[in-house]
Protein backbone atom coordinates (compact mmCIF):
# COMPACT_ATOMS: atom_id res chain seq x y z
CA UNK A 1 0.00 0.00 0.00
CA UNK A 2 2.55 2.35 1.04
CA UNK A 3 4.45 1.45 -2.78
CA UNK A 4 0.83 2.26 -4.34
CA UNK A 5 0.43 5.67 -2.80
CA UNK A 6 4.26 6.46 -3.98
CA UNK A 7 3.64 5.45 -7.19
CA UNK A 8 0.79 7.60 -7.78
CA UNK A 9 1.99 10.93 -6.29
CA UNK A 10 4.28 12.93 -8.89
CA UNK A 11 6.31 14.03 -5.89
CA UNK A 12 8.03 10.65 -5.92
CA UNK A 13 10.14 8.72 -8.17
CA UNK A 14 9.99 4.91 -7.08
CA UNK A 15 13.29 3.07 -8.49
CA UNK A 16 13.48 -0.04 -6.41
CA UNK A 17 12.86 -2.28 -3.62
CA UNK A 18 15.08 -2.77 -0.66
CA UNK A 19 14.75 -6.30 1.47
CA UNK A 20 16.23 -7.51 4.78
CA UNK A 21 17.26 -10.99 4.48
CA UNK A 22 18.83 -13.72 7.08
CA UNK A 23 21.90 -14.51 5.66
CA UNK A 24 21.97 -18.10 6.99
CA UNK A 25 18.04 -19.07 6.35
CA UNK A 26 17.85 -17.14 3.12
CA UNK A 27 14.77 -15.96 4.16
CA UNK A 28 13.06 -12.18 4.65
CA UNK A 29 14.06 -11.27 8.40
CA UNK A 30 10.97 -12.06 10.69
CA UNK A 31 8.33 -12.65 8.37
CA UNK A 32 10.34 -16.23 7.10
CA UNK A 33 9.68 -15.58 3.07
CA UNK A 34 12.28 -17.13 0.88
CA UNK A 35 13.52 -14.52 -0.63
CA UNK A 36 13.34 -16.12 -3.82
CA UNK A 37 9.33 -15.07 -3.29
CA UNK A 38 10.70 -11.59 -2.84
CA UNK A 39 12.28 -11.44 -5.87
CA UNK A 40 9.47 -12.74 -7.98
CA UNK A 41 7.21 -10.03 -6.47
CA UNK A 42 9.64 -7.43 -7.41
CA UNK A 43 10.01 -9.12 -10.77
CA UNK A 44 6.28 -8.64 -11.14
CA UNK A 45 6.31 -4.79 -9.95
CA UNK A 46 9.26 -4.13 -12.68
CA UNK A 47 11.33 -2.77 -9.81
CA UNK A 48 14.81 -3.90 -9.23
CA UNK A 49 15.58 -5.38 -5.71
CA UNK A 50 18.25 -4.63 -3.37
CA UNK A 51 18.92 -7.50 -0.58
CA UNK A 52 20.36 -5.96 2.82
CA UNK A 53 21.88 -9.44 3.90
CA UNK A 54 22.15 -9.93 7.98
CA UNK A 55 22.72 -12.33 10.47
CA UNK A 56 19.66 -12.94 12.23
CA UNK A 57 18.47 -11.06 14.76
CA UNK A 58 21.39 -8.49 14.10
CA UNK A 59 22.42 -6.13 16.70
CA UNK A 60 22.09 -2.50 15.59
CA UNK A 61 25.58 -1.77 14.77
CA UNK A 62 25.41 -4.57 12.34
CA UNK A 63 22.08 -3.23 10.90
CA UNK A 64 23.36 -0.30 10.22
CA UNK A 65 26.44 -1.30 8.55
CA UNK A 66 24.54 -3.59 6.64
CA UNK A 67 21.92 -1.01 6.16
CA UNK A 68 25.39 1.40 5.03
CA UNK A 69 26.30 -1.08 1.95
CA UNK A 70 22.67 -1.58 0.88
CA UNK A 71 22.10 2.14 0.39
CA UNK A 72 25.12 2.73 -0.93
CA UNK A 73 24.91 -0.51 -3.80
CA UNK A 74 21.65 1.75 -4.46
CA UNK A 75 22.71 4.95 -4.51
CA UNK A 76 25.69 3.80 -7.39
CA UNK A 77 23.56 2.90 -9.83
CA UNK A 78 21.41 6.58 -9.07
CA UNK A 79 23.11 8.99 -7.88
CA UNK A 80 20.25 11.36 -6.92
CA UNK A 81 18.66 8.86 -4.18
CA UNK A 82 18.19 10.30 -0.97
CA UNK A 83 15.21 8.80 0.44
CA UNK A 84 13.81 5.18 1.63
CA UNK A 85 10.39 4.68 2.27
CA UNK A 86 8.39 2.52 4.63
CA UNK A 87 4.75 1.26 5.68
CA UNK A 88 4.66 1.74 8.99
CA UNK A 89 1.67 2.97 10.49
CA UNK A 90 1.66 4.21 13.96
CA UNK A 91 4.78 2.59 16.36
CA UNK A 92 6.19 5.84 16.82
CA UNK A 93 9.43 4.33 18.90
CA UNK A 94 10.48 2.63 15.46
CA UNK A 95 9.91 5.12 13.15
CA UNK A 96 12.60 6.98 15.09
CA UNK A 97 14.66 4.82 15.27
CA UNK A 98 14.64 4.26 11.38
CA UNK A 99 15.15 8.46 10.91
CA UNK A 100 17.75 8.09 13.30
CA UNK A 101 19.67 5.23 11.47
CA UNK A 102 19.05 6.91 8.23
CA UNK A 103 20.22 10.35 8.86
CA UNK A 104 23.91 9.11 10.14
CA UNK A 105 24.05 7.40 6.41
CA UNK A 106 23.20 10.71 5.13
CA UNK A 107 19.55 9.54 3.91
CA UNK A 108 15.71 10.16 4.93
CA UNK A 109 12.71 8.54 5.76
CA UNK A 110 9.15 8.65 4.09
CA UNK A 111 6.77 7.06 5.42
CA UNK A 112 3.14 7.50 3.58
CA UNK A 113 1.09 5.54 5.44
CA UNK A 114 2.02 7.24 8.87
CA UNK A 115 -0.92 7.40 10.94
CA UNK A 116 -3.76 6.28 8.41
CA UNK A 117 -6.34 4.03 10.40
CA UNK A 118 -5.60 0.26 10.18
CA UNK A 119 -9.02 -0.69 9.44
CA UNK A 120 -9.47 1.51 6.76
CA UNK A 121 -6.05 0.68 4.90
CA UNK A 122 -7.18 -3.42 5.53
CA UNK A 123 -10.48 -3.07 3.84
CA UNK A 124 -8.93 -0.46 1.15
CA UNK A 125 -6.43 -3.49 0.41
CA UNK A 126 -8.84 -5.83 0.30
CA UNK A 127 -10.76 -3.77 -2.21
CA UNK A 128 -8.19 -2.47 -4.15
CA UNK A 129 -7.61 -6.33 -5.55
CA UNK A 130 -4.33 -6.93 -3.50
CA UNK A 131 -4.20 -10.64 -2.42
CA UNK A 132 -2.18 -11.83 0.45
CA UNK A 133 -1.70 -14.91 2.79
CA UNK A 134 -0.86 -14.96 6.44
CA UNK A 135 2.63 -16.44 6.73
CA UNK A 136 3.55 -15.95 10.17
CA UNK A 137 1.50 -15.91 13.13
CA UNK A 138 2.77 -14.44 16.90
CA UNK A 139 1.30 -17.27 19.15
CA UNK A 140 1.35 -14.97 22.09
CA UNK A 141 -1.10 -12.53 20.21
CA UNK A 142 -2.84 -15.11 18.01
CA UNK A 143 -4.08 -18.47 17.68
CA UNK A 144 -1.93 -20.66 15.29
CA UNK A 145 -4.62 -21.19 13.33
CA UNK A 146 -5.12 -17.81 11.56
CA UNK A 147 -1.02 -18.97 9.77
CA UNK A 148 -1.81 -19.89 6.09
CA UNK A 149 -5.35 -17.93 6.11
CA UNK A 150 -6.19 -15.77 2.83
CA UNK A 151 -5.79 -11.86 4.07
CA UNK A 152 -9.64 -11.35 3.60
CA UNK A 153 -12.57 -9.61 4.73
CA UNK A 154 -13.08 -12.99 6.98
CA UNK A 155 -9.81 -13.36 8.03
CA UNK A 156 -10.34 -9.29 9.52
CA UNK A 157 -14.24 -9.92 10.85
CA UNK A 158 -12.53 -12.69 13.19
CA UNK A 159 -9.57 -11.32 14.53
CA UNK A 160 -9.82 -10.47 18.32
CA UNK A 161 -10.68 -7.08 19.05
CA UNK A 162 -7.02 -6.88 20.58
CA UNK A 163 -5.14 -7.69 17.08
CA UNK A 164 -4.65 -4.43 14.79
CA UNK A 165 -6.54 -5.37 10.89
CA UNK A 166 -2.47 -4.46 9.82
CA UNK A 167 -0.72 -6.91 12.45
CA UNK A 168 1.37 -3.33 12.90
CA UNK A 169 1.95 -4.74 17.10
CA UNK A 170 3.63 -7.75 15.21
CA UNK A 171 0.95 -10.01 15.39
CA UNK A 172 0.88 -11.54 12.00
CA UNK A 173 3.21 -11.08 8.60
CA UNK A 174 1.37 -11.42 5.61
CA UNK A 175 3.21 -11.79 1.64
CA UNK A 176 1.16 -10.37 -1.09
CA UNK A 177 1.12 -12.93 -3.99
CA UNK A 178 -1.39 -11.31 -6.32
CA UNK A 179 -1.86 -7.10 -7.02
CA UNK A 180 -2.73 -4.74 -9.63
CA UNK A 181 0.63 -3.89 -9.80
CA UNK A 182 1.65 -6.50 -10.52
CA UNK A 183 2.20 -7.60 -13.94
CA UNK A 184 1.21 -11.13 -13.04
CA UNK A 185 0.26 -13.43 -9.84
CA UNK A 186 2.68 -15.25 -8.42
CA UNK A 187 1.60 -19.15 -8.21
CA UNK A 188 2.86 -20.37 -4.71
CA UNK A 189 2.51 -24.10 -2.75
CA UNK A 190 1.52 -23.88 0.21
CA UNK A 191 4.09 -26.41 2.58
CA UNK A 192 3.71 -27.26 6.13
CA UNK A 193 3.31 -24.91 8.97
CA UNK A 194 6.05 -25.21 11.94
CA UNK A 195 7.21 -23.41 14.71
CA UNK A 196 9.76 -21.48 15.03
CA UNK A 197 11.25 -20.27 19.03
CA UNK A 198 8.52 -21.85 20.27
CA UNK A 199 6.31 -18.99 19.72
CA UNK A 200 5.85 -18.19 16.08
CA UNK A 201 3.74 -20.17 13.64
CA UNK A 202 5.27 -19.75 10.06
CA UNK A 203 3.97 -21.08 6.86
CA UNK A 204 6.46 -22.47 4.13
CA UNK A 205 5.87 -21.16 1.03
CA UNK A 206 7.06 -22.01 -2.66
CA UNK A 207 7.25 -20.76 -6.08
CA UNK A 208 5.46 -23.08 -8.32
């Protein structure tokens, strides 16, 4: 959502995607995608992808330096880049934190979502034609059984009153498969759930 609202203000110029990825798993950094899924989503939005490889979790020293390289890999191939943008919604602590990081590199933060109402950017995904699936589920916020659930108008009527529609507390982690964006839907399998630190249900995904 927060890519679609770049991409249709003439303010912006969107010229990639940046990803954090566990080194070791080769997987997207708490949300447990293969980042081969990441790529074929960026494939589909015609955007080319920059990985931020870390070892997972990654103290914030090593963030940063990895967070360093990334934006500089970027900024090489256009020189004019100066800011990175991001979808969070309301967890005020983080979004500082992310200014902070960026202004030692020399960069800033956007952040076009900031503050819209959770329910109302849900339903406006929903309705926009986005498709998603529920990959990862926080046990101590949600029962296991919403992992591997289409990101529907069901899926938000029975959440718990105490789970944002956006999962912005870190509830769940969704991965959009299917957009009009996107110049095709991904195909995906859909493997066996697990758990993963005995507290996060994660559902294994695959390109078909």
């Amino acid at each position: 959502m927060a890519l679609e609202r770049l991409l249709a203000d003439p303010q912006w110029r969107v010229t990639g995607l940046l990803t954090t990825m566990d080194r070791a798993a080769d997987r997207v950094a708490m949300h447990d995608v293969p980042v081969d899924l990441v790529r074929a989503q960026a494939a589909a939005l015609g955007l080319p992808l920059t990985e931020m490889a870390i070892d997972w979790p990654a103290p914030n020293e090593a963030y940063e330096s990895a967070l360093a390289a990334a934006l500089a890999h970027a900024r090489a191939d256009c020189a004019d880049l100066r800011h990175v943008a991001f979808g969070d919604l309301f967890l005020a602590d983080l979004r500082t934190w992310r200014e902070d990081s960026l202004s030692r590199l020399g960069w800033q933060g956007v952040f076009p979502l900031w503050h819209r109402p959770t329910r109302e950017l849900a339903e406006s995904f929903i309705g926009h034609g986005h498709r998603a699936l529920v990959t990862t589920v926080d046990l101590e916020q949600l029962d296991g059984s919403f992992c591997g659930r289409d990101y529907d108008s069901e899926f938000l009527a029975d959440l718990p009153a105490s789970v944002d529609p956006c999962g912005e507390n870190g509830e769940f982690h969704t991965f959009c498969h299917a957009s009009p964006l996107f110049s095709r839907p991904l195909k995906l399998e859909i493997g066996l759930s697990r758990t993963k630190s005995e507290r996060f249900r994660c559902m294994d995904l695959r390109l078909l």
